[in-house]
C-alpha atoms as a PDB file:
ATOM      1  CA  UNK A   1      -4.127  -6.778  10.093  1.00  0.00           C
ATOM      2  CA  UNK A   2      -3.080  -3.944  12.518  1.00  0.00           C
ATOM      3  CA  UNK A   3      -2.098  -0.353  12.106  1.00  0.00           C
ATOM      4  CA  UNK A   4       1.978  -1.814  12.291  1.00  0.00           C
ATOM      5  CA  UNK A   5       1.131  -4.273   9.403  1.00  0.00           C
ATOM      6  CA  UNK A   6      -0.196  -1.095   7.434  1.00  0.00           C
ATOM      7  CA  UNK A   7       2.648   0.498   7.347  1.00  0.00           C
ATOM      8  CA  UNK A   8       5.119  -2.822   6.953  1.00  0.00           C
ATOM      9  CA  UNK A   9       3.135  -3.653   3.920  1.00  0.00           C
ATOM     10  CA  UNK A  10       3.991  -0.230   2.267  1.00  0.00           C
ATOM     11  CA  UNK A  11       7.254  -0.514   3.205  1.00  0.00           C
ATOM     12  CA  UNK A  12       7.311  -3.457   1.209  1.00  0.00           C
ATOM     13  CA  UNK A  13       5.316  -2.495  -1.878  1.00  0.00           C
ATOM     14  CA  UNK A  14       7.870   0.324  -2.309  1.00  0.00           C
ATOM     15  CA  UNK A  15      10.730  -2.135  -2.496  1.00  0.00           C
ATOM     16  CA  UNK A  16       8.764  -3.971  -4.732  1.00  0.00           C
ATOM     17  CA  UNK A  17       7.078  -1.536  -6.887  1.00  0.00           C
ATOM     18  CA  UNK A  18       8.567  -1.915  -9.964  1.00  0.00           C
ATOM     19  CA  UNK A  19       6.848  -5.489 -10.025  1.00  0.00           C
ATOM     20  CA  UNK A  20       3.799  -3.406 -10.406  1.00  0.00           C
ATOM     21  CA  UNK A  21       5.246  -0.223 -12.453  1.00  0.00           C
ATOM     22  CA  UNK A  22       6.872  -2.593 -15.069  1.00  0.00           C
ATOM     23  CA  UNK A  23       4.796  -5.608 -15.902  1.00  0.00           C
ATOM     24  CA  UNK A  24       3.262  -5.264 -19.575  1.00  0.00           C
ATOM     25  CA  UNK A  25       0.128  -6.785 -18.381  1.00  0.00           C
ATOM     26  CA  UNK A  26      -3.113  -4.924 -17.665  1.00  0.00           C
ATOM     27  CA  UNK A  27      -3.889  -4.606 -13.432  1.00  0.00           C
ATOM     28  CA  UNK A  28      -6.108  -7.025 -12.453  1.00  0.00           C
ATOM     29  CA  UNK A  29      -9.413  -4.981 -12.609  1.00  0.00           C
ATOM     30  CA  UNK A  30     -10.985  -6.394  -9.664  1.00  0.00           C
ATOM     31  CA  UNK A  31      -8.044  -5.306  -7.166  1.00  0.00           C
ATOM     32  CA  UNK A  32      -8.579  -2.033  -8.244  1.00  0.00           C
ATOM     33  CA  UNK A  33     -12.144  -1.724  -7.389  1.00  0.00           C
ATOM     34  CA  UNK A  34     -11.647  -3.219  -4.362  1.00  0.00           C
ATOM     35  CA  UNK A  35      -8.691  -0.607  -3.316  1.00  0.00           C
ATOM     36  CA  UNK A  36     -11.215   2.119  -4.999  1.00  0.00           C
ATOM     37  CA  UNK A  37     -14.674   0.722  -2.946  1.00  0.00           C
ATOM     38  CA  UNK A  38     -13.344   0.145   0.225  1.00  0.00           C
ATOM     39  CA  UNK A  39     -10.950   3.299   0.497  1.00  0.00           C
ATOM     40  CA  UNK A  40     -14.050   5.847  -0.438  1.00  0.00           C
ATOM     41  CA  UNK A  41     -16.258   3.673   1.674  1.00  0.00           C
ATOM     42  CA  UNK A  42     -13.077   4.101   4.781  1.00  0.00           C
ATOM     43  CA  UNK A  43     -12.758   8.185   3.867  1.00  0.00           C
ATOM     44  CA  UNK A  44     -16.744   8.099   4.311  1.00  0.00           C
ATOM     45  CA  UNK A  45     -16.981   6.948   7.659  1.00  0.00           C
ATOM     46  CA  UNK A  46     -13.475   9.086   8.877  1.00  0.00           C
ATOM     47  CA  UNK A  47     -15.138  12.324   7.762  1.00  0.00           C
ATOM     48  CA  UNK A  48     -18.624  11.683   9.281  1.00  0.00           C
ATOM     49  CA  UNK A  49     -17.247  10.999  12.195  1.00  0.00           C
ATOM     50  CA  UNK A  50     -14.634  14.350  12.459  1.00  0.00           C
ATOM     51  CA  UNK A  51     -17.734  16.247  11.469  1.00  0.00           C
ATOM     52  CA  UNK A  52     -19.675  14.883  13.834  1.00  0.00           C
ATOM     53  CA  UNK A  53     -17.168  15.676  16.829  1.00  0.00           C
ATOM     54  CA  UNK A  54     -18.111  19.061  17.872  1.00  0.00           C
ATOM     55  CA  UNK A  55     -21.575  18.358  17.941  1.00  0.00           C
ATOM     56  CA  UNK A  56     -20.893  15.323  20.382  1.00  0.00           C
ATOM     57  CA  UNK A  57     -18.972  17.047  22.676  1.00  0.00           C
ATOM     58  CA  UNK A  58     -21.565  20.256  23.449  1.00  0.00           C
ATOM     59  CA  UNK A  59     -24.391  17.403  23.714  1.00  0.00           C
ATOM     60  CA  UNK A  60     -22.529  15.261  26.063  1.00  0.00           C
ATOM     61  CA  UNK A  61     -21.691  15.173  30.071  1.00  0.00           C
ATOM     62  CA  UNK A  62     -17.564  15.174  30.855  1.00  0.00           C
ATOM     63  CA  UNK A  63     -17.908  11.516  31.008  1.00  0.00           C
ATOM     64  CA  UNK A  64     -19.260  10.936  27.703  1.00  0.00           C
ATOM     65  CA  UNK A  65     -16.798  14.021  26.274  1.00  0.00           C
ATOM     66  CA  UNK A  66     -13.414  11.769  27.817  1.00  0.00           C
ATOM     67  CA  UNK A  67     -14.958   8.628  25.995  1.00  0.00           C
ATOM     68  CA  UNK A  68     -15.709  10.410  23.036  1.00  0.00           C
ATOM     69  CA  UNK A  69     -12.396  11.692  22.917  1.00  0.00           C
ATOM     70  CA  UNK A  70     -10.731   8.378  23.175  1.00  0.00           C
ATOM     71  CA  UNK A  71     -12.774   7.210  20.172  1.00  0.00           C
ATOM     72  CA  UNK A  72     -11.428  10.004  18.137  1.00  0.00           C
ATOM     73  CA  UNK A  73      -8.063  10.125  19.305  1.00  0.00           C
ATOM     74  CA  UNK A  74      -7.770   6.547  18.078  1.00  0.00           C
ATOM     75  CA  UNK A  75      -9.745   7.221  14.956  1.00  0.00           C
ATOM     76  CA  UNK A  76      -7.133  10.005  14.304  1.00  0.00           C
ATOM     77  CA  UNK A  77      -4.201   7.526  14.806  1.00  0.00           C
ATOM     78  CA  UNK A  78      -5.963   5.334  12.242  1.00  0.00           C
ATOM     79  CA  UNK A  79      -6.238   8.062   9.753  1.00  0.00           C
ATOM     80  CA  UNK A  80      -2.760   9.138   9.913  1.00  0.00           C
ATOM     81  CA  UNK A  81      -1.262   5.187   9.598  1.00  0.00           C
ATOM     82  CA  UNK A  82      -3.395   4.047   6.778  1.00  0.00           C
ATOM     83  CA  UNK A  83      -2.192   7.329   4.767  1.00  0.00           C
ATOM     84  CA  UNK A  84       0.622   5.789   4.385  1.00  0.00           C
ATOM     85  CA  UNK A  85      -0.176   2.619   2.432  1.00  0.00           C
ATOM     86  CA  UNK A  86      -2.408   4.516   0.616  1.00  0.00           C
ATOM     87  CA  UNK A  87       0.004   7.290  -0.993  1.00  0.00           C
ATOM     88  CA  UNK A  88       2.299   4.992  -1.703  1.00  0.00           C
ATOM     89  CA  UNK A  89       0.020   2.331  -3.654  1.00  0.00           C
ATOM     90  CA  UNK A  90      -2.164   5.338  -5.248  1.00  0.00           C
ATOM     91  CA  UNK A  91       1.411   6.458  -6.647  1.00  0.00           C
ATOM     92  CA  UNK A  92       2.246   2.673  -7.774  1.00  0.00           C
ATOM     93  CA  UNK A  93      -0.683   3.056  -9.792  1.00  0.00           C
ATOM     94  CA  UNK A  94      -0.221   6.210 -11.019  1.00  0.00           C
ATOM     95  CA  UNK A  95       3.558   5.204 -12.115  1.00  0.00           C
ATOM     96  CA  UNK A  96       2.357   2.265 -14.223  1.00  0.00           C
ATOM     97  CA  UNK A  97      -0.114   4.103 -15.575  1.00  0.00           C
ATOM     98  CA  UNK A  98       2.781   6.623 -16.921  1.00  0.00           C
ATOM     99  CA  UNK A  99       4.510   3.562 -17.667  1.00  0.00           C
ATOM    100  CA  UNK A 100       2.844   2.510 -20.411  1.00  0.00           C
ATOM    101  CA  UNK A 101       1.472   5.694 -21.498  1.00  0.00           C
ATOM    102  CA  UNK A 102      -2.068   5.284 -20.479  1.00  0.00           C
ATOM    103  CA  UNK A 103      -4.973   6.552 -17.973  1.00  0.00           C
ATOM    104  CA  UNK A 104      -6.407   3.700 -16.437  1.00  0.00           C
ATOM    105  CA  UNK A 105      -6.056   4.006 -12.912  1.00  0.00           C
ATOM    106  CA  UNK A 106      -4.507   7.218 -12.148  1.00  0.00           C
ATOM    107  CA  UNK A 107      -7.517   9.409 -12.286  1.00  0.00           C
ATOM    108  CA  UNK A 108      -9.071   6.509  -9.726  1.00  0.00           C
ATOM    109  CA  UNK A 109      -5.478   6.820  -7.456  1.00  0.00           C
ATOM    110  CA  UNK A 110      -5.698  10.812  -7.549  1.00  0.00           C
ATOM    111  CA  UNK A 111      -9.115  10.641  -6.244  1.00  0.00           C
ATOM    112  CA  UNK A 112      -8.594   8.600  -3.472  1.00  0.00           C
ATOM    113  CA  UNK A 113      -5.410  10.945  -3.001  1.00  0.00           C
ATOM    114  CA  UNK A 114      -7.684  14.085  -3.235  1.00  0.00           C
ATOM    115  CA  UNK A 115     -10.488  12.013  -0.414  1.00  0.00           C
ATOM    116  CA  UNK A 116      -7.414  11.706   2.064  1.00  0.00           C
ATOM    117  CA  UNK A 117      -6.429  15.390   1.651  1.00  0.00           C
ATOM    118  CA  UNK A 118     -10.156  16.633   2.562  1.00  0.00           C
ATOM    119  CA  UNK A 119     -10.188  14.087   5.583  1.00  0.00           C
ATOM    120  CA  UNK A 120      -6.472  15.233   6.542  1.00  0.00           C
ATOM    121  CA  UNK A 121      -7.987  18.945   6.448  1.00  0.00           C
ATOM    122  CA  UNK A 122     -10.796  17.792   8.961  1.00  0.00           C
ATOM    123  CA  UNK A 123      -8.258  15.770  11.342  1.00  0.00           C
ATOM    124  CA  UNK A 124      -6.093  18.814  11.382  1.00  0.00           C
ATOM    125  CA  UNK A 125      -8.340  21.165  11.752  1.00  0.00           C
ATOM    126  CA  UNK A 126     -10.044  19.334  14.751  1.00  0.00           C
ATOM    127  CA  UNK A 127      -6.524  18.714  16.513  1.00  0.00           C
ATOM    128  CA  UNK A 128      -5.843  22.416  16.256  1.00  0.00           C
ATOM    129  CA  UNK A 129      -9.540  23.789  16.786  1.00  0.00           C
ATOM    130  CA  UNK A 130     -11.300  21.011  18.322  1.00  0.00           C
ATOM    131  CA  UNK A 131     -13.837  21.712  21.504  1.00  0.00           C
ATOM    132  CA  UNK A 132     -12.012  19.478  24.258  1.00  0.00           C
ATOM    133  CA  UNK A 133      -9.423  18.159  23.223  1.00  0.00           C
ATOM    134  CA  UNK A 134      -6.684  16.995  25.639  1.00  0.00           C
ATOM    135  CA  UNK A 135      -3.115  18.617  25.524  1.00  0.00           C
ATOM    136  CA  UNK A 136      -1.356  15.636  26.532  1.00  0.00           C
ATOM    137  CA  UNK A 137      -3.434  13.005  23.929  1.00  0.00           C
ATOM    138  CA  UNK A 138      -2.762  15.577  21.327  1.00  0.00           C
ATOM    139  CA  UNK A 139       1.187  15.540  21.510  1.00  0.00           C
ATOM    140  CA  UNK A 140       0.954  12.391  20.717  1.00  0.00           C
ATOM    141  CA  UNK A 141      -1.805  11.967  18.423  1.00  0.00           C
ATOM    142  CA  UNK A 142       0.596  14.702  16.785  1.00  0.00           C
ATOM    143  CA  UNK A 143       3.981  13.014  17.149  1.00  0.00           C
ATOM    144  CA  UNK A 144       2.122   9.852  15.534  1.00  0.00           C
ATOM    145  CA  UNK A 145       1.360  12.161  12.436  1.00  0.00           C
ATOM    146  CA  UNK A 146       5.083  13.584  12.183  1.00  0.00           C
ATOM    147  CA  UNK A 147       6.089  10.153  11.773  1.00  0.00           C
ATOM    148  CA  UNK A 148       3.336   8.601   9.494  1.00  0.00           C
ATOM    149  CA  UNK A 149       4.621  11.719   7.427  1.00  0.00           C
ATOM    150  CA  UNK A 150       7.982  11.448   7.484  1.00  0.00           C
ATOM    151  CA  UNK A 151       7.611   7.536   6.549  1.00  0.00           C
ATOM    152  CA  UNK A 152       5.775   8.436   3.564  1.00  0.00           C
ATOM    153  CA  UNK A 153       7.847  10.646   1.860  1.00  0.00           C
ATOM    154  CA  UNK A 154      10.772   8.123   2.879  1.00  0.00           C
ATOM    155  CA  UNK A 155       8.951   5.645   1.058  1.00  0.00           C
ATOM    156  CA  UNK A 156       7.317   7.432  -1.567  1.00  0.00           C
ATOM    157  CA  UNK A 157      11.165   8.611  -2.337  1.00  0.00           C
ATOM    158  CA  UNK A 158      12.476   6.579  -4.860  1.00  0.00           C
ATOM    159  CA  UNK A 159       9.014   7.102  -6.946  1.00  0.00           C
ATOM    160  CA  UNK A 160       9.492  10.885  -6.966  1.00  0.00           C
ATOM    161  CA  UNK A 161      12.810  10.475  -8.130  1.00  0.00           C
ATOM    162  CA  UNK A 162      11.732   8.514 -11.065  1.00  0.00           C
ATOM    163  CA  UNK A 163       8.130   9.266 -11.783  1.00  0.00           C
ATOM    164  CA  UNK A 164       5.338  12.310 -12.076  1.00  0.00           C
ATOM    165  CA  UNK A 165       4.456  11.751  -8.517  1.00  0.00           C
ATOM    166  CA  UNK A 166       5.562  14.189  -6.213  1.00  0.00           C
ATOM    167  CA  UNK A 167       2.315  15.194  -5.491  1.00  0.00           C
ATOM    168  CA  UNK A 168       1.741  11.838  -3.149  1.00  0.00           C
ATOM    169  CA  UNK A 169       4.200  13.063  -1.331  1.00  0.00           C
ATOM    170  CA  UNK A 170       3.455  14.613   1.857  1.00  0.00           C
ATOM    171  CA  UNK A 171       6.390  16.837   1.881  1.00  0.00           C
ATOM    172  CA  UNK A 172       7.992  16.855  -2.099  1.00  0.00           C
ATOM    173  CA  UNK A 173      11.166  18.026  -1.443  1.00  0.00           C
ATOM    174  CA  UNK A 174      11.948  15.661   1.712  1.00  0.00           C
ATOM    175  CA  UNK A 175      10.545  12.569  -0.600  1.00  0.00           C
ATOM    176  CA  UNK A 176      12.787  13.793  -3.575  1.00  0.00           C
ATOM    177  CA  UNK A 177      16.065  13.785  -0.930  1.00  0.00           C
ATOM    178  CA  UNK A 178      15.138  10.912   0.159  1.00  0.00           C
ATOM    179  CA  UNK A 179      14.887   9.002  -2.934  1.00  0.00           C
ATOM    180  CA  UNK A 180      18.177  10.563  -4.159  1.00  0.00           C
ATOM    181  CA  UNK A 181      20.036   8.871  -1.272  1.00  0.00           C
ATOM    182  CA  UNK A 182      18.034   5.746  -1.506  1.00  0.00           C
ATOM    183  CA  UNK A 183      18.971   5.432  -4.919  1.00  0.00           C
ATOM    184  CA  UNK A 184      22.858   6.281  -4.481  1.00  0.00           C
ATOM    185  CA  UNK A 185      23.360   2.537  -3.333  1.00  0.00           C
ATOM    186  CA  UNK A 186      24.203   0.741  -5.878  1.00  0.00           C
ATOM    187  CA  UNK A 187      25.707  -1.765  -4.506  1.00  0.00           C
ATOM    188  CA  UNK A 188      22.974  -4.573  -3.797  1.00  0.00           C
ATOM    189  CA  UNK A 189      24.284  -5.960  -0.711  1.00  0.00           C
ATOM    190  CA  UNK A 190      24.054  -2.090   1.340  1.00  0.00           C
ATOM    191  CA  UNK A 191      20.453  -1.453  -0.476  1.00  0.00           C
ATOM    192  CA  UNK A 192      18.996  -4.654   0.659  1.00  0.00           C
ATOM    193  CA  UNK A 193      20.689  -3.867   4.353  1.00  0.00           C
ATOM    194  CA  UNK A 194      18.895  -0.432   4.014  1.00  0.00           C
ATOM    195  CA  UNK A 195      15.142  -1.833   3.505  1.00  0.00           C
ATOM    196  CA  UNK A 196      15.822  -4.389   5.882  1.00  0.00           C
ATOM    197  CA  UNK A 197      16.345  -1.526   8.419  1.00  0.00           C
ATOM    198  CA  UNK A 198      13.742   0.395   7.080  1.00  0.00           C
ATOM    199  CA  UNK A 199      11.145  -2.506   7.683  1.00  0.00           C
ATOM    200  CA  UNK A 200      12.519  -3.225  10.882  1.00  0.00           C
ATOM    201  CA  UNK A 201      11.994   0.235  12.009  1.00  0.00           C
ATOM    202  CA  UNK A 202       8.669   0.577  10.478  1.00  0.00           C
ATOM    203  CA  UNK A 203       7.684  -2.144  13.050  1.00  0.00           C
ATOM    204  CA  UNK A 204       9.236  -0.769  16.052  1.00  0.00           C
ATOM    205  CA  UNK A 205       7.718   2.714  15.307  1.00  0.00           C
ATOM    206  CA  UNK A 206       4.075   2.145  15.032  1.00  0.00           C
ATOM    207  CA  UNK A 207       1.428   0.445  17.274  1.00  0.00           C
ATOM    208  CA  UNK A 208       0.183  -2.838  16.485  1.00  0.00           C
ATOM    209  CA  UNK A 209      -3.363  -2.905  17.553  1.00  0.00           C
ATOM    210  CA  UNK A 210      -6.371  -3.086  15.622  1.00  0.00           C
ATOM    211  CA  UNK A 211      -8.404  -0.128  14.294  1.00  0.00           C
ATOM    212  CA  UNK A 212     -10.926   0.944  16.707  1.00  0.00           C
ATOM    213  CA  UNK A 213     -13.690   0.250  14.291  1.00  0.00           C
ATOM    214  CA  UNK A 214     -15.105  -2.853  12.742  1.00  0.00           C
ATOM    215  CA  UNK A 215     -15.875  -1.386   9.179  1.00  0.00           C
ATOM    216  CA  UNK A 216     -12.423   0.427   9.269  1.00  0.00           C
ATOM    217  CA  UNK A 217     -10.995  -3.769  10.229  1.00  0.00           C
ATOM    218  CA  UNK A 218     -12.891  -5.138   7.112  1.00  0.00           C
ATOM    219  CA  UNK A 219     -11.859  -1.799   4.692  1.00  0.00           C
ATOM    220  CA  UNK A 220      -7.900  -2.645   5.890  1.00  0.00           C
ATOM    221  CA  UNK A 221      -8.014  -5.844   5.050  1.00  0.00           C
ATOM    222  CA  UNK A 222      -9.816  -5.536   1.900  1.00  0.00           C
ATOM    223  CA  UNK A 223      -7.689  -2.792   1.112  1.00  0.00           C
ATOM    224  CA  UNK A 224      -4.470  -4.641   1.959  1.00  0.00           C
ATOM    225  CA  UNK A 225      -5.681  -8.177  -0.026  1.00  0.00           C
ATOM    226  CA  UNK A 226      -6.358  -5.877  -3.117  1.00  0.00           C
ATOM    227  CA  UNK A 227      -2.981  -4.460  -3.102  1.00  0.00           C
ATOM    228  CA  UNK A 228      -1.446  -7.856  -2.687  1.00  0.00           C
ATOM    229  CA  UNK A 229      -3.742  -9.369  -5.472  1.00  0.00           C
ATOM    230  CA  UNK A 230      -1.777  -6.787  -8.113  1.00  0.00           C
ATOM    231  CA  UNK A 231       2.077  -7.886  -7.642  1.00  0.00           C
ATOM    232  CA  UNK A 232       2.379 -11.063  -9.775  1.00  0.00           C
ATOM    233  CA  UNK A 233       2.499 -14.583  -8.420  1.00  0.00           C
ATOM    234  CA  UNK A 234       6.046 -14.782  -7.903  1.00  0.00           C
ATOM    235  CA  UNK A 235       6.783 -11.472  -6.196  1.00  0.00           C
ATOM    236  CA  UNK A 236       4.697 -12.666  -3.032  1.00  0.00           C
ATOM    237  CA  UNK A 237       7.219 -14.648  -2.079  1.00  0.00           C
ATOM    238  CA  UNK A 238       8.995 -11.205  -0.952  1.00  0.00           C
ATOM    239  CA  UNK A 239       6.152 -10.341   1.313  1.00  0.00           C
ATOM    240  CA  UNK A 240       7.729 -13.450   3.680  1.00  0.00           C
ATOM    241  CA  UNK A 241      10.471 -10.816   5.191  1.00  0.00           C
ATOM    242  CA  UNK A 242       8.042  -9.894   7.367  1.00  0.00           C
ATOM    243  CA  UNK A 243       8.121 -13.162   9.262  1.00  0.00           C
ATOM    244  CA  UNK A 244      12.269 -12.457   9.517  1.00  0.00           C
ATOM    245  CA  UNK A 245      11.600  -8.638   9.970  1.00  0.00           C
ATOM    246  CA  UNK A 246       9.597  -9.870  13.422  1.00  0.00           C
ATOM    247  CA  UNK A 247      12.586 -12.213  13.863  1.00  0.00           C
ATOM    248  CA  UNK A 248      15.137  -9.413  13.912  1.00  0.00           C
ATOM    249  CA  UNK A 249      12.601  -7.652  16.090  1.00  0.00           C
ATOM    250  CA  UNK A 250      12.848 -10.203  18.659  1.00  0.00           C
ATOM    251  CA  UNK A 251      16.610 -10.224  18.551  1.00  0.00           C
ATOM    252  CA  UNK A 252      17.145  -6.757  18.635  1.00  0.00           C
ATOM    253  CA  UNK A 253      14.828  -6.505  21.963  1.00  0.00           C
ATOM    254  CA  UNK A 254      16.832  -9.111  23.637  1.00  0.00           C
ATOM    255  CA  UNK A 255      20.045  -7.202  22.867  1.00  0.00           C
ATOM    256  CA  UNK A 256      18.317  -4.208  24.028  1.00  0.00           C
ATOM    257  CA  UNK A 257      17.582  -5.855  27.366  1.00  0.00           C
ATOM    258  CA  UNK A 258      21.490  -6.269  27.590  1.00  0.00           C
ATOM    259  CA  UNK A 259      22.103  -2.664  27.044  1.00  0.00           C
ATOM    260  CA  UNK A 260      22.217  -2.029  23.456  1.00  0.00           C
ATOM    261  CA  UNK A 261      20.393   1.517  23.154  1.00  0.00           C
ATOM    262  CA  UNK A 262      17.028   1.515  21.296  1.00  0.00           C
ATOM    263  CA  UNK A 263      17.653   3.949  18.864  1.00  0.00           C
ATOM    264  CA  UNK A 264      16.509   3.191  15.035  1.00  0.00           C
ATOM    265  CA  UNK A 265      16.527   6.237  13.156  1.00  0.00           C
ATOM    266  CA  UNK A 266      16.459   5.578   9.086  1.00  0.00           C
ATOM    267  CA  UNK A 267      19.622   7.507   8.287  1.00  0.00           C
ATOM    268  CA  UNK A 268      19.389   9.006   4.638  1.00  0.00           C
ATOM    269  CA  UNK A 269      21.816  12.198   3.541  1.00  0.00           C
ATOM    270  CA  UNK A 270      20.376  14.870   5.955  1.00  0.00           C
ATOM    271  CA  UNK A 271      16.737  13.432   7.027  1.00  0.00           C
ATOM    272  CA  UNK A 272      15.856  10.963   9.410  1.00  0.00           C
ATOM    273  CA  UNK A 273      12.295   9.191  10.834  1.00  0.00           C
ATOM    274  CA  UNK A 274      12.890   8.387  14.400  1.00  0.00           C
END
């Protein structure tokens, strides 16, 4: 599963959430332990290695400061990415927990929340104060965080609007605009256009590689099979538009090839992600 999967898949649980938020059943107890172990053991190795940074680069010859650079600069891109999926799934859980009136796994989803803040305080603080860092790499280590940002309070909307669960959001009052206009479609036919568009451009927008790191490969896609594991047997079915998302994909680079300019911002009231 690659960093562009990441983000399609919480593009989709936020259509879907309410699959999650709604059902009078209990979570399935091992999925959250999974999302709980393998998150913690991910924010682990993230902070270890931002900490560890500095130190690396006053040991280290230019050659080994470019290379160790490179290892960062994709271990920053990595951060900001899986953020997403995991905001929007720790405020699933929190939801259903206010659902049906209980604490069961939003102390465990505010914790994780609370683990990506502290490693978000280290990235930032390392982009902005970091020995060595490259100007050019960090516009667009930077421009990749803008976005990963702006995705997650586009996704995250709709949950702020109905649920105690602003603080997920990366920037509250963009999520709550966001889920206004989201919500303003009532008409089925334009709100199922609008998340096709949405999960279309959350595949044109981010990289599809691999994380850098083997551990971080297993924690994704133990991470992503856990979140999976919660919706109910029947809502998987849903998880299929990503093989027509791709298909869109394709046709929308073959008109693009004929001219058509490549241009997919996610138009809602006054904010955009492009």
């Amino acid at each position: 599963m690659n960093l562009r999967h990441t983000v399609e898949l919480a593009a989709l649980v936020s259509k879907q959430s309410d699959q999650v938020i709604e059902t009078p059943q209990q979570l399935p107890e091992s999925a959250i332990q999974d999302f709980w172990v393998h998150s913690q053991r991910r924010l682990f190795d993230w902070m270890r290695q931002l900490v560890r940074y500095p130190v690396e680069i006053e040991s280290s010859s230019a050659v080994g400061r470019r290379r160790i650079w490179r290892r960062t600069e994709s271990l920053l891109v990595d951060f900001f990415v899986s953020d997403v999926l995991a905001r929007v799934w720790a405020a699933v859980l929190t939801a259903a927990d206010q659902r049906q009136c209980q604490q069961r796994t939003e102390p465990l989803a505010r914790h994780i929340l609370a683990g990506y803040l502290q490693t978000r305080y280290l990235a930032l603080n390392l982009m902005v104060s970091g020995p060595d860092v490259p100007p050019d790499r960090l516009r667009e280590v930077n421009r990749i965080r803008r976005k990963t940002e702006c995705w997650t309070d586009l996704l995250l909307g709709p949950l702020v609007v109905r649920y105690e669960v602003k603080n997920f959001a990366v920037n509250a009052d963009r999520a709550l605009q966001f889920g206004q206009d989201q919500l303003s479609h009532r008409d089925s036919d334009v709100s199922n256009t609008a998340w096709n568009l949405i999960l279309l451009s959350a595949r044109l927008t981010f990289p599809a590689r691999q994380p850098l790191s083997p551990i971080h490969s297993i924690c994704q896609r133990k991470i992503s099979d856990a979140v999976l594991s919660t919706f109910p047997a029947d809502a998987i079915h849903d998880f299929s538009l990503l093989k027509s998302i791709r298909q869109t994909g394709l046709s929308f680079h073959a008109a693009h090839s004929e001219g058509t300019p490549a241009v997919w911002p996610i138009p809602f009231g006054r904010w955009h992600c492009n």
